[in-house]
N, C-alpha and C. Protein backbone atom coordinates (compact mmCIF):
# COMPACT_ATOMS: atom_id res chain seq x y z
N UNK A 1 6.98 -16.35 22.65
CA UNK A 1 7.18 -16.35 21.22
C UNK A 1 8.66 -16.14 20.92
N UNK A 2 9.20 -17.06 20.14
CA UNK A 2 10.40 -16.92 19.54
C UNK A 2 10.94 -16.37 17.64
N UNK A 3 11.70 -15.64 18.08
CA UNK A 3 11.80 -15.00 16.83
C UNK A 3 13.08 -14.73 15.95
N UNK A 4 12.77 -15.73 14.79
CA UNK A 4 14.27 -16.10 14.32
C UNK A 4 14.22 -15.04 13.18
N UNK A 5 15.31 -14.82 12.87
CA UNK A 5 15.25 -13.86 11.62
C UNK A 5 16.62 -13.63 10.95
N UNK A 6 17.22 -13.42 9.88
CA UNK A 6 17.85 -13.30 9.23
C UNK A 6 18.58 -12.02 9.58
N UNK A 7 17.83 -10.95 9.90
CA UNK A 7 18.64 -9.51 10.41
C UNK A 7 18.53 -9.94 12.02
N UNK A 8 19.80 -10.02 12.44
CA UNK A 8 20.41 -10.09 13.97
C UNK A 8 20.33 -9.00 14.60
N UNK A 9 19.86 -7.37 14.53
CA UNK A 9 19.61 -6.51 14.98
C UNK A 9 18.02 -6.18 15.91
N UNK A 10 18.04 -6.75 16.93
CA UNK A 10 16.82 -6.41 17.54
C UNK A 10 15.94 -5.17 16.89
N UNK A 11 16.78 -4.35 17.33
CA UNK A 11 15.61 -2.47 16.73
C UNK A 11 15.41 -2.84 15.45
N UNK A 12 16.21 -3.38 14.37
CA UNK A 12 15.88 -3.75 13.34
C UNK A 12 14.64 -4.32 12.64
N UNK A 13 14.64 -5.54 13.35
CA UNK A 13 13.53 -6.19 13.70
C UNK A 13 12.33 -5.61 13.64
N UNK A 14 12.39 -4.73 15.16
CA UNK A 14 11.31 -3.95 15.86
C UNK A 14 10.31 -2.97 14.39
N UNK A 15 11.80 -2.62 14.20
CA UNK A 15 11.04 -1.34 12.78
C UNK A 15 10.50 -1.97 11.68
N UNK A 16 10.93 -2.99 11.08
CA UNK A 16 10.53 -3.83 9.97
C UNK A 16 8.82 -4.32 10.05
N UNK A 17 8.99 -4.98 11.72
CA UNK A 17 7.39 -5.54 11.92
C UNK A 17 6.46 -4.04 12.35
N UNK A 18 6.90 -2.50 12.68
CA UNK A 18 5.87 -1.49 12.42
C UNK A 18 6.13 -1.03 10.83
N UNK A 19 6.86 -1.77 9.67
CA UNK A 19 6.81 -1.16 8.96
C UNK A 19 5.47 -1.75 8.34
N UNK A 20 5.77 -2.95 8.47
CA UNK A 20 4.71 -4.07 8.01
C UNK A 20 3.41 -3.88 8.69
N UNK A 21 3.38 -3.41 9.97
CA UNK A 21 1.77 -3.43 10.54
C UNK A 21 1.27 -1.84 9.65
N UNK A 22 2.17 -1.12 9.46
CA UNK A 22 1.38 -0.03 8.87
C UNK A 22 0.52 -0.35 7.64
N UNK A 23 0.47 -1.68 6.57
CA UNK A 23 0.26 -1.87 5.71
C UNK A 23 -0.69 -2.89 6.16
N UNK A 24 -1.11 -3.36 7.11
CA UNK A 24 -2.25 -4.45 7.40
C UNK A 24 -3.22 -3.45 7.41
N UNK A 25 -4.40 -3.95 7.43
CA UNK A 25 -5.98 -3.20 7.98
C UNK A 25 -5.63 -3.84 9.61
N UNK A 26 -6.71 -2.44 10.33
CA UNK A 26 -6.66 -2.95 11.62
C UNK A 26 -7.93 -4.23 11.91
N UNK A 27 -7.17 -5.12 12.64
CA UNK A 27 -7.24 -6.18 12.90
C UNK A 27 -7.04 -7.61 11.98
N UNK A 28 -6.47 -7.50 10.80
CA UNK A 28 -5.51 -8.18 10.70
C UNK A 28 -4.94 -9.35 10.96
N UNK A 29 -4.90 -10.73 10.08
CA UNK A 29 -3.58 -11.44 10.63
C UNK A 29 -2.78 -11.43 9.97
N UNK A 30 -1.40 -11.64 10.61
CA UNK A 30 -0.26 -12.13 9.71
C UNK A 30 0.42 -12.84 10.23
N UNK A 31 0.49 -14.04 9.73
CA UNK A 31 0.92 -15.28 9.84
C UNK A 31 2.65 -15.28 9.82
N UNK A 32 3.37 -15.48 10.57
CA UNK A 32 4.95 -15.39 10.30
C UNK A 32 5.02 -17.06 9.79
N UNK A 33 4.86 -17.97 11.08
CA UNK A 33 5.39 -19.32 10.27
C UNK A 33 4.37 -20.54 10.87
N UNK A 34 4.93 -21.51 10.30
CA UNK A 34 3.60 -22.36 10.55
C UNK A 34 4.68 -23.55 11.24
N UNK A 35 6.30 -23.55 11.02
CA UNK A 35 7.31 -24.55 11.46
C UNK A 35 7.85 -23.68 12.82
N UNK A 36 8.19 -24.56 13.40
CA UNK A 36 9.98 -24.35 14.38
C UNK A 36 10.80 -24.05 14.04
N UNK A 37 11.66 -23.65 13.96
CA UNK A 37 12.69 -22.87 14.43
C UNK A 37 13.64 -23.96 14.63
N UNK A 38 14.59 -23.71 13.61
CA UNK A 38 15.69 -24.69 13.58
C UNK A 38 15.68 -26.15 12.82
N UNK A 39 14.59 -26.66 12.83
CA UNK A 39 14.83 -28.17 12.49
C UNK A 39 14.21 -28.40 10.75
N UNK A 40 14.37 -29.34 10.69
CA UNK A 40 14.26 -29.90 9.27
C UNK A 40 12.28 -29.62 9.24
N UNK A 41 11.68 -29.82 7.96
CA UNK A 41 10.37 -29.53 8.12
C UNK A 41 10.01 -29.62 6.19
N UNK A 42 9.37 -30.19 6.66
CA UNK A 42 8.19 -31.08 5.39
C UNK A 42 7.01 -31.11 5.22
N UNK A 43 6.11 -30.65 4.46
CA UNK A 43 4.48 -30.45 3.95
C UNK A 43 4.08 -30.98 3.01
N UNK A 44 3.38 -31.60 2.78
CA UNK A 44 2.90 -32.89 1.74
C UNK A 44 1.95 -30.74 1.08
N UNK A 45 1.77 -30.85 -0.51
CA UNK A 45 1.26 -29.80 -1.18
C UNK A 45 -0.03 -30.80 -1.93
N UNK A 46 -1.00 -29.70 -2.74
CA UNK A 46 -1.60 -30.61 -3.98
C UNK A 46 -0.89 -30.34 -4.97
N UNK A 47 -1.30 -32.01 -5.26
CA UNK A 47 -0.57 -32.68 -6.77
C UNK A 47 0.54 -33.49 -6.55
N UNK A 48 0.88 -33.74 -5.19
CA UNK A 48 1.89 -34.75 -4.83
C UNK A 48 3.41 -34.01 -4.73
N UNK A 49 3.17 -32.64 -5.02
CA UNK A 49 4.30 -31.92 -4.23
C UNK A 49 4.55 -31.66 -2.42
N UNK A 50 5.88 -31.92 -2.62
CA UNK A 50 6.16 -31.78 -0.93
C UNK A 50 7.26 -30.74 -1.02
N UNK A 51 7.08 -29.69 0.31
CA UNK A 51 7.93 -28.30 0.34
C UNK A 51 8.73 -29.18 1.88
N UNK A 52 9.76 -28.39 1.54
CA UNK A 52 10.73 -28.70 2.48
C UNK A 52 11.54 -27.72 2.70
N UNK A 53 11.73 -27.70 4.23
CA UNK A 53 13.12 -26.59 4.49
C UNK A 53 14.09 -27.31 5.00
N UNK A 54 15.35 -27.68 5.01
CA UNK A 54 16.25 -27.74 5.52
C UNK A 54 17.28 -27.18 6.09
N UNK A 55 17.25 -27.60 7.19
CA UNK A 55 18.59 -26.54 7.99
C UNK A 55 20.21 -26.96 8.73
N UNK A 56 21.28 -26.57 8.25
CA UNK A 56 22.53 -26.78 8.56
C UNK A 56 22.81 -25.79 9.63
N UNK A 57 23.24 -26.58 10.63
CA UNK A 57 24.25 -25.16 11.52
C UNK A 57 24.94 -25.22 10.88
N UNK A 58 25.67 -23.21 11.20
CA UNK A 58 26.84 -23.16 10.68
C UNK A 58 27.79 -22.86 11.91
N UNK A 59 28.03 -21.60 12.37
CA UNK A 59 29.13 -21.29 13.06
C UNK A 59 28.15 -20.39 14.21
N UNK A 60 28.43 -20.53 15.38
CA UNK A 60 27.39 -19.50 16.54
C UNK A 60 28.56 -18.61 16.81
N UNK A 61 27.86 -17.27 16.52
CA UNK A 61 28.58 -15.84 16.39
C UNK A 61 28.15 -15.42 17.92
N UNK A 62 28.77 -14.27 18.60
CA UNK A 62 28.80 -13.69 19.92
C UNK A 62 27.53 -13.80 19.93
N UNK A 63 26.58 -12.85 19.19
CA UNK A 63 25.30 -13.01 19.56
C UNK A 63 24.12 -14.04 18.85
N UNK A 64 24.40 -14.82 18.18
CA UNK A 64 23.65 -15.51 17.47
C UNK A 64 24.40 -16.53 16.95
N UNK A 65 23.69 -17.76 16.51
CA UNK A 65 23.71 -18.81 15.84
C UNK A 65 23.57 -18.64 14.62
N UNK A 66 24.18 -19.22 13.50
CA UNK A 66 24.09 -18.79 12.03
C UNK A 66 23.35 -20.17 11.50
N UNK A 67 22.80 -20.30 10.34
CA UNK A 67 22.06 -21.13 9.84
C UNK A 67 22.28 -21.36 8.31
N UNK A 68 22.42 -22.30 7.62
CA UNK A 68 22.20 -22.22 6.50
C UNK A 68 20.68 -22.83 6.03
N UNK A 69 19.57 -22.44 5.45
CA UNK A 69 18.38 -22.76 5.11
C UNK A 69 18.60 -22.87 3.40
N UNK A 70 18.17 -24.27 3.17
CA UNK A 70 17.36 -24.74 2.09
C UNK A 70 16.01 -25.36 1.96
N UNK A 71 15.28 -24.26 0.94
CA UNK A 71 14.20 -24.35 0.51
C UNK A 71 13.64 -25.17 -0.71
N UNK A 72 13.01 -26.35 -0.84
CA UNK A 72 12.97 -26.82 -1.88
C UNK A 72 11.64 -27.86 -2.36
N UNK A 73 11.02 -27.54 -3.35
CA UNK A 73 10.11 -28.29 -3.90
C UNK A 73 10.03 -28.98 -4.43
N UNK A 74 9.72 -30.64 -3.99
CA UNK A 74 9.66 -31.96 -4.84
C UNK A 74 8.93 -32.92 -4.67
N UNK A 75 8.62 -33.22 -6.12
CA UNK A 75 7.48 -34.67 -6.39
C UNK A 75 8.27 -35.53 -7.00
N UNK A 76 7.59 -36.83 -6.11
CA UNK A 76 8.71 -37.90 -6.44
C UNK A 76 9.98 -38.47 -6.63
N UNK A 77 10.71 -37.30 -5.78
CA UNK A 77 11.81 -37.44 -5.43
C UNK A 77 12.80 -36.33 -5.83
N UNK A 78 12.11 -36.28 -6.78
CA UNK A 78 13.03 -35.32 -7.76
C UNK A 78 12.47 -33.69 -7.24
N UNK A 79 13.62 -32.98 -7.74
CA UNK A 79 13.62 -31.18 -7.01
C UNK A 79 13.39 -30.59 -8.18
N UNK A 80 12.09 -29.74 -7.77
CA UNK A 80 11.59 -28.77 -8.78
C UNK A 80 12.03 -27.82 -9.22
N UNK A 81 12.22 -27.09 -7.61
CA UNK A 81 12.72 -25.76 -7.58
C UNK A 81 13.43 -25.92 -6.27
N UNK A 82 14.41 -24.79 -6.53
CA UNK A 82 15.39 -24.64 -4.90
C UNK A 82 15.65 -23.40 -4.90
């Protein structure tokens, strides 16, 4: 399992996902993502909306790769929301 995340701090990480399991019932799912990691990604919605993420490299730092992500919702071409 690979695990991308916005905070670059491993322990960080670590504490965030027991902060979050304290608030599930036991047994539980929680779904992180349904895409890959890194690449462009598109979902047809109902009503003829399609969600999209897009992703730019930016600059790879000592320990990590930086990303720019856009999120955006559109029917028929046109952008709903971003």
């Amino acid at each position: 399992m690979e695990l991308v995340s916005h905070i670059p701090d491993v322990q960080a990480n670590y504490q965030g996902f027991k902060n979050l399991a304290s608030h599930l019932r036991t047994g539980a799912w929680f779904l992180l993502s349904i895409q890959k990691s890194g690449i462009d990604f598109e979902k047809n919605l109902p009503g003829g909306i399609v969600y999209s993420q897009l992703i730019e490299e930016l600059e790879n730092k000592v320990d990590y790769p930086t990303r720019k992500k856009s999120y955006l919702f559109k029917k028929d071409g046109e952008i709903l929301a971003q």
